[in-house]
PDB file of N, CA and C in Angstrom:
ATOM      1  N   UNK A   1      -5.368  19.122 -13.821  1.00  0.00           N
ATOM      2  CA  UNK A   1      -6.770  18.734 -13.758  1.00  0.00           C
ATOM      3  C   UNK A   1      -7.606  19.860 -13.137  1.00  0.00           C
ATOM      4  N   UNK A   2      -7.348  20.610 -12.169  1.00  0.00           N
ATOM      5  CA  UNK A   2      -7.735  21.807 -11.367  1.00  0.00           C
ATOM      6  C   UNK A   2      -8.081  22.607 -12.264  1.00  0.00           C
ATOM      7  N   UNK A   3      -6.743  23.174 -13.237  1.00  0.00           N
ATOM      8  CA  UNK A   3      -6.876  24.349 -14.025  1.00  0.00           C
ATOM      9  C   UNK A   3      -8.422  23.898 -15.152  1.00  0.00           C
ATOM     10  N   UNK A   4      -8.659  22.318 -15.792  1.00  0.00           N
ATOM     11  CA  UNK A   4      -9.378  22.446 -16.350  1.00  0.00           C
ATOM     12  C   UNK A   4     -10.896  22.047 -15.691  1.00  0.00           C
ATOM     13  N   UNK A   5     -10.612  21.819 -14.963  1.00  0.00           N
ATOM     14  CA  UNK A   5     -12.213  22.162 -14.208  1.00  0.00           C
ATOM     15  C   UNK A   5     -13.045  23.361 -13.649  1.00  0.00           C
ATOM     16  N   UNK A   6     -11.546  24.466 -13.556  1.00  0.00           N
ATOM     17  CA  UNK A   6     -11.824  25.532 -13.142  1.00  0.00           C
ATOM     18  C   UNK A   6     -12.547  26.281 -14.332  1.00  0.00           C
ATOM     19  N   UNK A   7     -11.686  26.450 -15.444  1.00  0.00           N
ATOM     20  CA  UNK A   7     -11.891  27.050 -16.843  1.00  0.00           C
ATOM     21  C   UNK A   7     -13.144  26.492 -17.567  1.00  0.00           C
ATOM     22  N   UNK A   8     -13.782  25.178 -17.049  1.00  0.00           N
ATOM     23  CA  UNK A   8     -15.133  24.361 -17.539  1.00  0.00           C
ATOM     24  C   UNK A   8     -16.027  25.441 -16.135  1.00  0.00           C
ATOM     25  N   UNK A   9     -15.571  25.369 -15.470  1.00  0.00           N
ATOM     26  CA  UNK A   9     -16.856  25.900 -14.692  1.00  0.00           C
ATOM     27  C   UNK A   9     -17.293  27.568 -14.687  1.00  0.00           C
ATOM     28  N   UNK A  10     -16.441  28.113 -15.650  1.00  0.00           N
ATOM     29  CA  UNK A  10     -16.566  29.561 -15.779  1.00  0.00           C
ATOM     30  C   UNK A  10     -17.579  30.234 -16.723  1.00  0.00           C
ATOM     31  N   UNK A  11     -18.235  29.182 -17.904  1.00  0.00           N
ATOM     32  CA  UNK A  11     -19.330  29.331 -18.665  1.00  0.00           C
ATOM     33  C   UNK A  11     -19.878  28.401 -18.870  1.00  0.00           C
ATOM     34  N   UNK A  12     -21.211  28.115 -19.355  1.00  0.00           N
ATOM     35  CA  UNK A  12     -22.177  27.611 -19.701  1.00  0.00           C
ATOM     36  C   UNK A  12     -21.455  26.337 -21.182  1.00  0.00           C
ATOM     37  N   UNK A  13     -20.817  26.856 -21.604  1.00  0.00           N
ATOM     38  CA  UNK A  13     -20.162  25.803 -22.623  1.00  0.00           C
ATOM     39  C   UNK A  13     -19.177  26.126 -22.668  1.00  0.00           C
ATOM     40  N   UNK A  14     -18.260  24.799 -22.459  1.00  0.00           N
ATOM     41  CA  UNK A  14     -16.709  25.324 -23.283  1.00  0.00           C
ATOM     42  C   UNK A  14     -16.225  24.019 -23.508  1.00  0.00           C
ATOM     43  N   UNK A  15     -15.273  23.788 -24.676  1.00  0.00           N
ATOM     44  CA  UNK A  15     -14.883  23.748 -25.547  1.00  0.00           C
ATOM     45  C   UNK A  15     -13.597  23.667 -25.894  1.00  0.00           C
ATOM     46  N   UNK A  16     -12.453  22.651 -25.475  1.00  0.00           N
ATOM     47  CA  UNK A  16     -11.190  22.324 -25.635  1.00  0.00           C
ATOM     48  C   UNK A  16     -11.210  21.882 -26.739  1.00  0.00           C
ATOM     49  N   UNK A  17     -10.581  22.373 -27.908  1.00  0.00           N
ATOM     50  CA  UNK A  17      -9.668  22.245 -29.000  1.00  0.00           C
ATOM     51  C   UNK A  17      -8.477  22.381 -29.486  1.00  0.00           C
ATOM     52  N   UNK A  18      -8.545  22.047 -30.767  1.00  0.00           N
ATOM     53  CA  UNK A  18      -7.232  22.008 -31.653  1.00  0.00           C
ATOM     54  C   UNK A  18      -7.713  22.650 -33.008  1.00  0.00           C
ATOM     55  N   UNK A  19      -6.762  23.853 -33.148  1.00  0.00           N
ATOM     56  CA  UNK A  19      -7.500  25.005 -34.093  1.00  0.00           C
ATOM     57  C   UNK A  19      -7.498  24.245 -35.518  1.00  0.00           C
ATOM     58  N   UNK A  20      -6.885  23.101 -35.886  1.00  0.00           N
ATOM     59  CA  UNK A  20      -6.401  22.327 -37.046  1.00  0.00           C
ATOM     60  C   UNK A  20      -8.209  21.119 -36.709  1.00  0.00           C
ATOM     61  N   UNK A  21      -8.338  20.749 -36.164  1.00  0.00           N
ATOM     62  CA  UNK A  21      -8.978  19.388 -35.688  1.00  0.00           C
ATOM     63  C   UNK A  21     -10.549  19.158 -36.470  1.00  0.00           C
ATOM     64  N   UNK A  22     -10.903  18.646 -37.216  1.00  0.00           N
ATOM     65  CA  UNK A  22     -11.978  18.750 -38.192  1.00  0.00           C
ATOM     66  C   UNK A  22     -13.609  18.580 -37.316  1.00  0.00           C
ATOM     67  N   UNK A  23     -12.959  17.524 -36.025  1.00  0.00           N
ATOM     68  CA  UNK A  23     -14.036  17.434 -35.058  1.00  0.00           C
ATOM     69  C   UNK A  23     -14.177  17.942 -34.145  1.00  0.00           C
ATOM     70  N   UNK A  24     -13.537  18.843 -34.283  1.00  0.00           N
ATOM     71  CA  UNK A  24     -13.733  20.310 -33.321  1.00  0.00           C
ATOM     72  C   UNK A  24     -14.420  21.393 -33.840  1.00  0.00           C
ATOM     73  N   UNK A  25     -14.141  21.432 -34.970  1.00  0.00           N
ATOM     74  CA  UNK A  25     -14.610  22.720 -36.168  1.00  0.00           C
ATOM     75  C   UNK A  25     -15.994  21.656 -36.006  1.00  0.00           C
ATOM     76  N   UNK A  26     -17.079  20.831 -36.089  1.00  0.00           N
ATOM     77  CA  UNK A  26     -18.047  20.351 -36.299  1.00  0.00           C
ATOM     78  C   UNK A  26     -18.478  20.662 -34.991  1.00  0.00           C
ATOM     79  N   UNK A  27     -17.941  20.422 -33.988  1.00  0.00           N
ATOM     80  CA  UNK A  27     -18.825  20.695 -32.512  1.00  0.00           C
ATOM     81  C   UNK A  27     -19.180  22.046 -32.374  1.00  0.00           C
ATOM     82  N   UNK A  28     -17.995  22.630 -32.350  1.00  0.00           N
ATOM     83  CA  UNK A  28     -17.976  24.552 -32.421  1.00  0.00           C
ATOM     84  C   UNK A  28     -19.574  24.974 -33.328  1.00  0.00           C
ATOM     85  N   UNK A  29     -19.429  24.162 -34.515  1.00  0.00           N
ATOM     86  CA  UNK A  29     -20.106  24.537 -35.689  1.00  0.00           C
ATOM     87  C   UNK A  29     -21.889  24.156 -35.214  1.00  0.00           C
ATOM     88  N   UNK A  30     -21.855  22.883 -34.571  1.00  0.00           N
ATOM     89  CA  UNK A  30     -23.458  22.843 -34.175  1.00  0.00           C
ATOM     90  C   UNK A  30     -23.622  23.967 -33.099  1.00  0.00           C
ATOM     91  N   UNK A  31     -22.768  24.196 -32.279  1.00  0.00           N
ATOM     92  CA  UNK A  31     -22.833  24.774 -31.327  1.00  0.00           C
ATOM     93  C   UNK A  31     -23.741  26.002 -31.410  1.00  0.00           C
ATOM     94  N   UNK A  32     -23.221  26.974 -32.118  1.00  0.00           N
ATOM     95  CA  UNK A  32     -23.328  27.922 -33.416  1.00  0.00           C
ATOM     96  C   UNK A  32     -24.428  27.949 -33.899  1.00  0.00           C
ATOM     97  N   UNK A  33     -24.866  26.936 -34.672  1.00  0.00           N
ATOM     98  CA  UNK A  33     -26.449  26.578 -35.322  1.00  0.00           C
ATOM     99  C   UNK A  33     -27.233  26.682 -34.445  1.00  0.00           C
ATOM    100  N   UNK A  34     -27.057  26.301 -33.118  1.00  0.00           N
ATOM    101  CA  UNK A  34     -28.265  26.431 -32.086  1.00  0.00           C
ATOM    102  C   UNK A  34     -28.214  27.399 -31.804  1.00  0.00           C
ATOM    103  N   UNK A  35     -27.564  28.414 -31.807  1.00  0.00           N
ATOM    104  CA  UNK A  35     -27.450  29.715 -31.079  1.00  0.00           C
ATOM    105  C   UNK A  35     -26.656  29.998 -29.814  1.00  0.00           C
ATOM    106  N   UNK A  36     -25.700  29.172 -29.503  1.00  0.00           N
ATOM    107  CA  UNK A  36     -25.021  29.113 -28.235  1.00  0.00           C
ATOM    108  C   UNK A  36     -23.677  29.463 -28.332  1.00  0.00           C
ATOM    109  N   UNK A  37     -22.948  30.673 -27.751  1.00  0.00           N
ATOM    110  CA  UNK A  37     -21.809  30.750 -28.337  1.00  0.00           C
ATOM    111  C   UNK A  37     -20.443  30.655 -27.098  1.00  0.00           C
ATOM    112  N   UNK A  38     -19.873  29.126 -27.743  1.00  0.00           N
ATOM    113  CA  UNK A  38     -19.586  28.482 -26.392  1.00  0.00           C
ATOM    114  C   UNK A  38     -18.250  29.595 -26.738  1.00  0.00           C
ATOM    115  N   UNK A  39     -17.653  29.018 -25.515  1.00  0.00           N
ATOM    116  CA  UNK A  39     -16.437  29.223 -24.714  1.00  0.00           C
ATOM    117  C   UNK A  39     -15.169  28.254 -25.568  1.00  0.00           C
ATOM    118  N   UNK A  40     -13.962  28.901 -25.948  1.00  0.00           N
ATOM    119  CA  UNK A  40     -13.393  27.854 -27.156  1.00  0.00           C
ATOM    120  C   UNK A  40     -11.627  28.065 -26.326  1.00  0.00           C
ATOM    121  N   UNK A  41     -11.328  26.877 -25.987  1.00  0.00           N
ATOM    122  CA  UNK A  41      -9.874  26.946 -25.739  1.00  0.00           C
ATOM    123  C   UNK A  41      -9.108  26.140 -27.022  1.00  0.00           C
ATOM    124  N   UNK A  42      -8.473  27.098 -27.648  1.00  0.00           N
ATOM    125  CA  UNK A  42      -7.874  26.493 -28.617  1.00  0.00           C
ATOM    126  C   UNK A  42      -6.292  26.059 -28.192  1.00  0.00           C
ATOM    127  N   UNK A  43      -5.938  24.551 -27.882  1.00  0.00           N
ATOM    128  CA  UNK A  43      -5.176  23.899 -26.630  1.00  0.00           C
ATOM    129  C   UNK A  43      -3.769  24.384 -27.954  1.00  0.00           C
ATOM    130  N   UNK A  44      -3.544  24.473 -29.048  1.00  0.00           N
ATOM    131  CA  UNK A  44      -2.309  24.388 -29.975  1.00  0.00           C
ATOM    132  C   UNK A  44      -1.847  26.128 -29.585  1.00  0.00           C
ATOM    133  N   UNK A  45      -3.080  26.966 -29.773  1.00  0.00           N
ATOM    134  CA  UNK A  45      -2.704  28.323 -29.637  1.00  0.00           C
ATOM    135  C   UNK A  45      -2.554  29.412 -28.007  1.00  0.00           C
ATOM    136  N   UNK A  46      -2.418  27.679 -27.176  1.00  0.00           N
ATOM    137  CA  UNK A  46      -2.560  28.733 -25.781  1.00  0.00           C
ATOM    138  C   UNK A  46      -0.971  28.205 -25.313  1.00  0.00           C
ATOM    139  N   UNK A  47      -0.443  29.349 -24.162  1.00  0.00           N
ATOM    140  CA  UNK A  47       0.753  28.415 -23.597  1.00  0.00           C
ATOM    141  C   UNK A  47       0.121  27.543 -22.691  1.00  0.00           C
ATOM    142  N   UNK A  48       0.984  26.618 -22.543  1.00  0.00           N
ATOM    143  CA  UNK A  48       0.662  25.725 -21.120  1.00  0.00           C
ATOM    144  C   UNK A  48      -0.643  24.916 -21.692  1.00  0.00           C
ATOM    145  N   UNK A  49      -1.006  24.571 -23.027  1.00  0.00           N
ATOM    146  CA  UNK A  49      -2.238  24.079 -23.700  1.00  0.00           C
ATOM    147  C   UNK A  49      -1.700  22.260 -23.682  1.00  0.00           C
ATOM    148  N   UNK A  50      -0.418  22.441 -23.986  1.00  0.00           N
ATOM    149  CA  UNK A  50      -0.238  20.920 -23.705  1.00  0.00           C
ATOM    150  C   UNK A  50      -0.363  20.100 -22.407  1.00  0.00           C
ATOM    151  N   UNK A  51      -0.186  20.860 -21.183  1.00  0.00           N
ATOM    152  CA  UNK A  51      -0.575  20.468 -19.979  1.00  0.00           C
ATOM    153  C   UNK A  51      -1.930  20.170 -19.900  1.00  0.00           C
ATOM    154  N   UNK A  52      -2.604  20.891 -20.285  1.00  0.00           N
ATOM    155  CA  UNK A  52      -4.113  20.918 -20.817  1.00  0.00           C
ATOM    156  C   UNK A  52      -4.638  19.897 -21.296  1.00  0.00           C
ATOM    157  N   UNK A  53      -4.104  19.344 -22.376  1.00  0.00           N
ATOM    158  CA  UNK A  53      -4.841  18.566 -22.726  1.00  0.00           C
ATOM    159  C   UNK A  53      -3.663  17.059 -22.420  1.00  0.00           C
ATOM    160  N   UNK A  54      -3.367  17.087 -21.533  1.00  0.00           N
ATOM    161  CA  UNK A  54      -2.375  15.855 -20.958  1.00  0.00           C
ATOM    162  C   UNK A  54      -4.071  15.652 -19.828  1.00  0.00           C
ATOM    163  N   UNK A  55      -4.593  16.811 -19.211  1.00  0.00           N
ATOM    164  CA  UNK A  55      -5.617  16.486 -18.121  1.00  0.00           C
ATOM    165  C   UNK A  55      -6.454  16.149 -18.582  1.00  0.00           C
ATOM    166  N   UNK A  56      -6.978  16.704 -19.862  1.00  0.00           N
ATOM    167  CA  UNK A  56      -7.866  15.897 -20.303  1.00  0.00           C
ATOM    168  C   UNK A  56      -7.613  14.787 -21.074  1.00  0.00           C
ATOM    169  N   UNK A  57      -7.007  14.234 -21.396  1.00  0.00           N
ATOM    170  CA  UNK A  57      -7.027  12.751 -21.987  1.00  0.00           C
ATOM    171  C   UNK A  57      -6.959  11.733 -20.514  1.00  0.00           C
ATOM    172  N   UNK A  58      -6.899  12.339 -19.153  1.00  0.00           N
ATOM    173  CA  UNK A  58      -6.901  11.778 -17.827  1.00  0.00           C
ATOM    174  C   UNK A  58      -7.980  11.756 -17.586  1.00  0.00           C
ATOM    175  N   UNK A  59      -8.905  12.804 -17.908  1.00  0.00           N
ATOM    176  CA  UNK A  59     -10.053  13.106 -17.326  1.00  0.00           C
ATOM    177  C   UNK A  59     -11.347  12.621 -18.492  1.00  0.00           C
ATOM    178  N   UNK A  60     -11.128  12.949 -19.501  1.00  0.00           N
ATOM    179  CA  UNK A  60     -11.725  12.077 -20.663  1.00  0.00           C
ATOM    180  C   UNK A  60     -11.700  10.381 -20.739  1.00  0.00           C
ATOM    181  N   UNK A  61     -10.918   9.839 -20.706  1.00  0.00           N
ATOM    182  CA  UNK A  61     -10.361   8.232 -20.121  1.00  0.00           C
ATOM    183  C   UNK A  61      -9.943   7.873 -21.873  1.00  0.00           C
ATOM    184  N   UNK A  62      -9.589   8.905 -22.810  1.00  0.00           N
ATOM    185  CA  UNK A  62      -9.138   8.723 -24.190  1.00  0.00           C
ATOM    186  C   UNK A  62      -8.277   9.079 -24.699  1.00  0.00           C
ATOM    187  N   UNK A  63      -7.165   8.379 -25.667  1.00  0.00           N
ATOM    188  CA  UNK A  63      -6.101   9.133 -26.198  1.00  0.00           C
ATOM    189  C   UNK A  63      -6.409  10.346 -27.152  1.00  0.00           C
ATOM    190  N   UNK A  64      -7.303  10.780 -27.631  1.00  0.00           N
ATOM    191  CA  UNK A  64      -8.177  11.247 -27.994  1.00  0.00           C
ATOM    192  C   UNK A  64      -8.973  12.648 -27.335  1.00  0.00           C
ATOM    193  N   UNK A  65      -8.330  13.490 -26.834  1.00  0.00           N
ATOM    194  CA  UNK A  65      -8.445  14.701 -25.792  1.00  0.00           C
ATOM    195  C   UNK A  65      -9.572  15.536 -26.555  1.00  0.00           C
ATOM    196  N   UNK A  66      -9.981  15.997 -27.628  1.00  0.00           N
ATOM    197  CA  UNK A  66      -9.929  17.277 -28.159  1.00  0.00           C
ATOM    198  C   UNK A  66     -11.369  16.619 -29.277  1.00  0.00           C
ATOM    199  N   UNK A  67     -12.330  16.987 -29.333  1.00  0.00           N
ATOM    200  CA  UNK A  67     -13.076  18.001 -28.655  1.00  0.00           C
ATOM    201  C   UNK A  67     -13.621  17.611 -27.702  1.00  0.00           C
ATOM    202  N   UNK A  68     -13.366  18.057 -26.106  1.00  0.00           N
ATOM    203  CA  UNK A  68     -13.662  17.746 -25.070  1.00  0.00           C
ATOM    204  C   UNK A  68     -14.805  19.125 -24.871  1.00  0.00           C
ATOM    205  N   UNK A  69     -15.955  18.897 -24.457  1.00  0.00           N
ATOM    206  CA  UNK A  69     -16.982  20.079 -24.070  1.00  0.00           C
ATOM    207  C   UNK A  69     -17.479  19.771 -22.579  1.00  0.00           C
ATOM    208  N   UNK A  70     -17.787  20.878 -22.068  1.00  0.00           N
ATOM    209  CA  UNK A  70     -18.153  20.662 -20.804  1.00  0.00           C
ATOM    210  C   UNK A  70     -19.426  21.490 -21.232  1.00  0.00           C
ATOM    211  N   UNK A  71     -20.726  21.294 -20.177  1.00  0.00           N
ATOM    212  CA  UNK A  71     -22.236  22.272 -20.333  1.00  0.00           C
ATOM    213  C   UNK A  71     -22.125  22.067 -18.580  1.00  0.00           C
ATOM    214  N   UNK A  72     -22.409  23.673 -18.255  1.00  0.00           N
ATOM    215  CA  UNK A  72     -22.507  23.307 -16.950  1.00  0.00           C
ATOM    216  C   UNK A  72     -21.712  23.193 -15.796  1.00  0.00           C
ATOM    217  N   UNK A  73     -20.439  23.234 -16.709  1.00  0.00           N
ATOM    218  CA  UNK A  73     -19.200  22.707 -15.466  1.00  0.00           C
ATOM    219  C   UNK A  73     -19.189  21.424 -15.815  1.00  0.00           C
ATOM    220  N   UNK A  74     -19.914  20.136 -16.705  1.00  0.00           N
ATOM    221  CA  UNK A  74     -19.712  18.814 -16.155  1.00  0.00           C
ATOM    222  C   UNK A  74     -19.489  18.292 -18.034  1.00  0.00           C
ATOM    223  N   UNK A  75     -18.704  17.691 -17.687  1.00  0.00           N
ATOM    224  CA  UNK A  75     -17.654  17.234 -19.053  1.00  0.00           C
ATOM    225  C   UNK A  75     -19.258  16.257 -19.752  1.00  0.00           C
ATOM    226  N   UNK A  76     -19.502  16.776 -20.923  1.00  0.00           N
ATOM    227  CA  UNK A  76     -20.135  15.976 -21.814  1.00  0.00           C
ATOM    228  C   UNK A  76     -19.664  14.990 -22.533  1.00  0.00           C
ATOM    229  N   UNK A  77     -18.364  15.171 -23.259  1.00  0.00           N
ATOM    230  CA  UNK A  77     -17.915  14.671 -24.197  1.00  0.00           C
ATOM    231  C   UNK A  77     -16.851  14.834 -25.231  1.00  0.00           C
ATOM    232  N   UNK A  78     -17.130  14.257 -26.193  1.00  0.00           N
ATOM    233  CA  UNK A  78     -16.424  14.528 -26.906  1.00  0.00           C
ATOM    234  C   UNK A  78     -17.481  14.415 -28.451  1.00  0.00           C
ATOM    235  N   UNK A  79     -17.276  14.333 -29.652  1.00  0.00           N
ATOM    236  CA  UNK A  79     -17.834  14.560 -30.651  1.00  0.00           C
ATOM    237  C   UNK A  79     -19.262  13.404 -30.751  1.00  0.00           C
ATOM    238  N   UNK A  80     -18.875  12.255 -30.816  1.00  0.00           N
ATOM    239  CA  UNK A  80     -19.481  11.269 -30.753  1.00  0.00           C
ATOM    240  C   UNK A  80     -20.687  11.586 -29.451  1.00  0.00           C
ATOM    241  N   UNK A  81     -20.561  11.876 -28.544  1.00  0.00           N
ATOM    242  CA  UNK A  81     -21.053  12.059 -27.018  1.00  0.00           C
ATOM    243  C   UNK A  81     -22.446  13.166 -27.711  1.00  0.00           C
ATOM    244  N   UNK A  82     -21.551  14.077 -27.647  1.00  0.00           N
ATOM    245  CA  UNK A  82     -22.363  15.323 -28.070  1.00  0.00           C
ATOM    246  C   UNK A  82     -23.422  15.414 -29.351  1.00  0.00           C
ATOM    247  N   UNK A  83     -23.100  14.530 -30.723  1.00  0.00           N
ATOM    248  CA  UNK A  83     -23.571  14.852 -31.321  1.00  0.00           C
ATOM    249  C   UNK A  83     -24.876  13.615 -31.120  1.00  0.00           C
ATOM    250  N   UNK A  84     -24.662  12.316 -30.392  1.00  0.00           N
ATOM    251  CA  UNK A  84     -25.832  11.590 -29.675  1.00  0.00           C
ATOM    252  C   UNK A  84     -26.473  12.259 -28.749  1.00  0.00           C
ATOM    253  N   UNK A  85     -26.382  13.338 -27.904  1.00  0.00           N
ATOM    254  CA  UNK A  85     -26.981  14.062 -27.315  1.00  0.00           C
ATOM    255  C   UNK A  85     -27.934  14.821 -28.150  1.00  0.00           C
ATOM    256  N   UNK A  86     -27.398  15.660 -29.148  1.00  0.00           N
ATOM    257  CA  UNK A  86     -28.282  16.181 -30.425  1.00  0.00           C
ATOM    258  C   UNK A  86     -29.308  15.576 -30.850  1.00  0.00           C
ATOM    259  N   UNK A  87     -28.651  14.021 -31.749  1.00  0.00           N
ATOM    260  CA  UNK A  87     -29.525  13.438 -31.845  1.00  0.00           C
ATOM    261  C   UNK A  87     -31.076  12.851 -31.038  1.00  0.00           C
ATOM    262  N   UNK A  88     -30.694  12.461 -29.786  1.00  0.00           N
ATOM    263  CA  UNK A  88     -31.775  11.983 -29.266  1.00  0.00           C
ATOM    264  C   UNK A  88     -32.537  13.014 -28.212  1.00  0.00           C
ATOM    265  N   UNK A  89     -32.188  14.373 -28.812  1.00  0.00           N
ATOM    266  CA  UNK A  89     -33.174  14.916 -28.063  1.00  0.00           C
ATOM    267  C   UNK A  89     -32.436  15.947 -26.674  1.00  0.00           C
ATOM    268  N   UNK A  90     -31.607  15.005 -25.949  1.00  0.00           N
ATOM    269  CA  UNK A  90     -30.711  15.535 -24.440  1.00  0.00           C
ATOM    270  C   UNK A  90     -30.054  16.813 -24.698  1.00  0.00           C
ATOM    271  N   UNK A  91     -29.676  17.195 -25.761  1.00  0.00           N
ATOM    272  CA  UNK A  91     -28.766  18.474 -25.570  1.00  0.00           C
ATOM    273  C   UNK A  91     -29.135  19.801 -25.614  1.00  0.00           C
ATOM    274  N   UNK A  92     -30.320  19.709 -25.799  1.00  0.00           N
ATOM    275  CA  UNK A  92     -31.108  21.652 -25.981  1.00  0.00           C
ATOM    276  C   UNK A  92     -31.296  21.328 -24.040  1.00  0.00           C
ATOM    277  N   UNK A  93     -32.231  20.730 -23.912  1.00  0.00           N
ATOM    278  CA  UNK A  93     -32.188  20.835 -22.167  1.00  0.00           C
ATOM    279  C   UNK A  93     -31.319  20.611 -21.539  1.00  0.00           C
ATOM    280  N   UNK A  94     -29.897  20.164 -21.647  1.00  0.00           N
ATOM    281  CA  UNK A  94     -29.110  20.483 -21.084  1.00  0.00           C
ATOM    282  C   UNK A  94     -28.539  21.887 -21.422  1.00  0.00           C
ATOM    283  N   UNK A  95     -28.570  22.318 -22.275  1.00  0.00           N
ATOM    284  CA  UNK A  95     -27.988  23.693 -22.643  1.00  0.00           C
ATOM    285  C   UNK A  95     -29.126  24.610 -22.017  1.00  0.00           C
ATOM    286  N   UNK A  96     -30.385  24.339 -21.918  1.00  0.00           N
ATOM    287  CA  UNK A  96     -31.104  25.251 -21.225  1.00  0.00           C
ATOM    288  C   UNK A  96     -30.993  25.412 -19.305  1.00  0.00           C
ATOM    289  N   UNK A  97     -30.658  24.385 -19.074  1.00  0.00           N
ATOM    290  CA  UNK A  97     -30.158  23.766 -18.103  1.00  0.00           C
ATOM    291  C   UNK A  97     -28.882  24.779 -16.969  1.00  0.00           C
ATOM    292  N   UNK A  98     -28.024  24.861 -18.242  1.00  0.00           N
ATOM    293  CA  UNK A  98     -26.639  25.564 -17.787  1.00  0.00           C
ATOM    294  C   UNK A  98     -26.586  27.193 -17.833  1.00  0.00           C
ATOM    295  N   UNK A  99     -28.104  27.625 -19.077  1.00  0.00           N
ATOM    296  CA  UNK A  99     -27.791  28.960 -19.023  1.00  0.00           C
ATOM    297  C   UNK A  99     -27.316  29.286 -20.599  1.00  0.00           C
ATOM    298  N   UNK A 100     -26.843  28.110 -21.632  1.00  0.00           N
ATOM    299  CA  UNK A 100     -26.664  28.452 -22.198  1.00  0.00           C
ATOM    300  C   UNK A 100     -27.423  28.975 -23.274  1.00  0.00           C
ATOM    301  N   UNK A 101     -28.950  28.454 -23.585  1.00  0.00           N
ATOM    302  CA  UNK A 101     -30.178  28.985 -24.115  1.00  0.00           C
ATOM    303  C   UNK A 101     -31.601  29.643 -23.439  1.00  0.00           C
ATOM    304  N   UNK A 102     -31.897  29.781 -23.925  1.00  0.00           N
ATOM    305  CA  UNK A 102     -33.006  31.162 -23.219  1.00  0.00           C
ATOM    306  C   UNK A 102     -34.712  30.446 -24.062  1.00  0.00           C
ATOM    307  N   UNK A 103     -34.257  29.694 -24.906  1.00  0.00           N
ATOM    308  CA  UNK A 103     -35.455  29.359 -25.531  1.00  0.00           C
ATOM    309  C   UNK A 103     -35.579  28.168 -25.505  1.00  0.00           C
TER     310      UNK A 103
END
């Protein structure tokens, strides 16, 4: 749990995945469209990635780990989370928020 709070608090966005995961490739992908170019742990292609995402499905409260994003240091979500953030407006000011946009 340490290691992934540490690795969330080192940029402005990041981004636990699974390089296969279709709703990961969609988060990455808005991410992108806005101009923000997060921070991407791809949990299949790292060692010690399964420990990883054992903390986050602890820390998420879902069997369902991946795409976990943090803005800020502070865990947003996951696909569903994030892309209601989009929608209603919350997620450019939080991204301006963390540093991750300038505009």
């Amino acid at each position: 749990m340490e290691k992934v709070e540490k690795l969330a608090a080192e940029n402005a966005v990041v981004v636990f995945s699974q390089s296969g995961c279709c709703m990961c490739h969609v988060v990455k992908r808005l991410f992108c469209s806005l101009g923000v170019g997060p921070t991407v742990y791809e949990l299949d292609e790292q060692s010690g990635g399964g420990d990883l995402e054992k903390a986050l499905v602890r820390l998420v409260g879902e069997p369902q780990a991946v795409p976990a994003v943090f803005v800020g240091g502070k865990l947003l979500g996951g696909l569903d989370r994030v892309m209601a953030a989009h929608i209603n407006g919350s997620l450019v000011p939080q991204l301006k928020e963390a540093g991750a946009l300038w505009l």
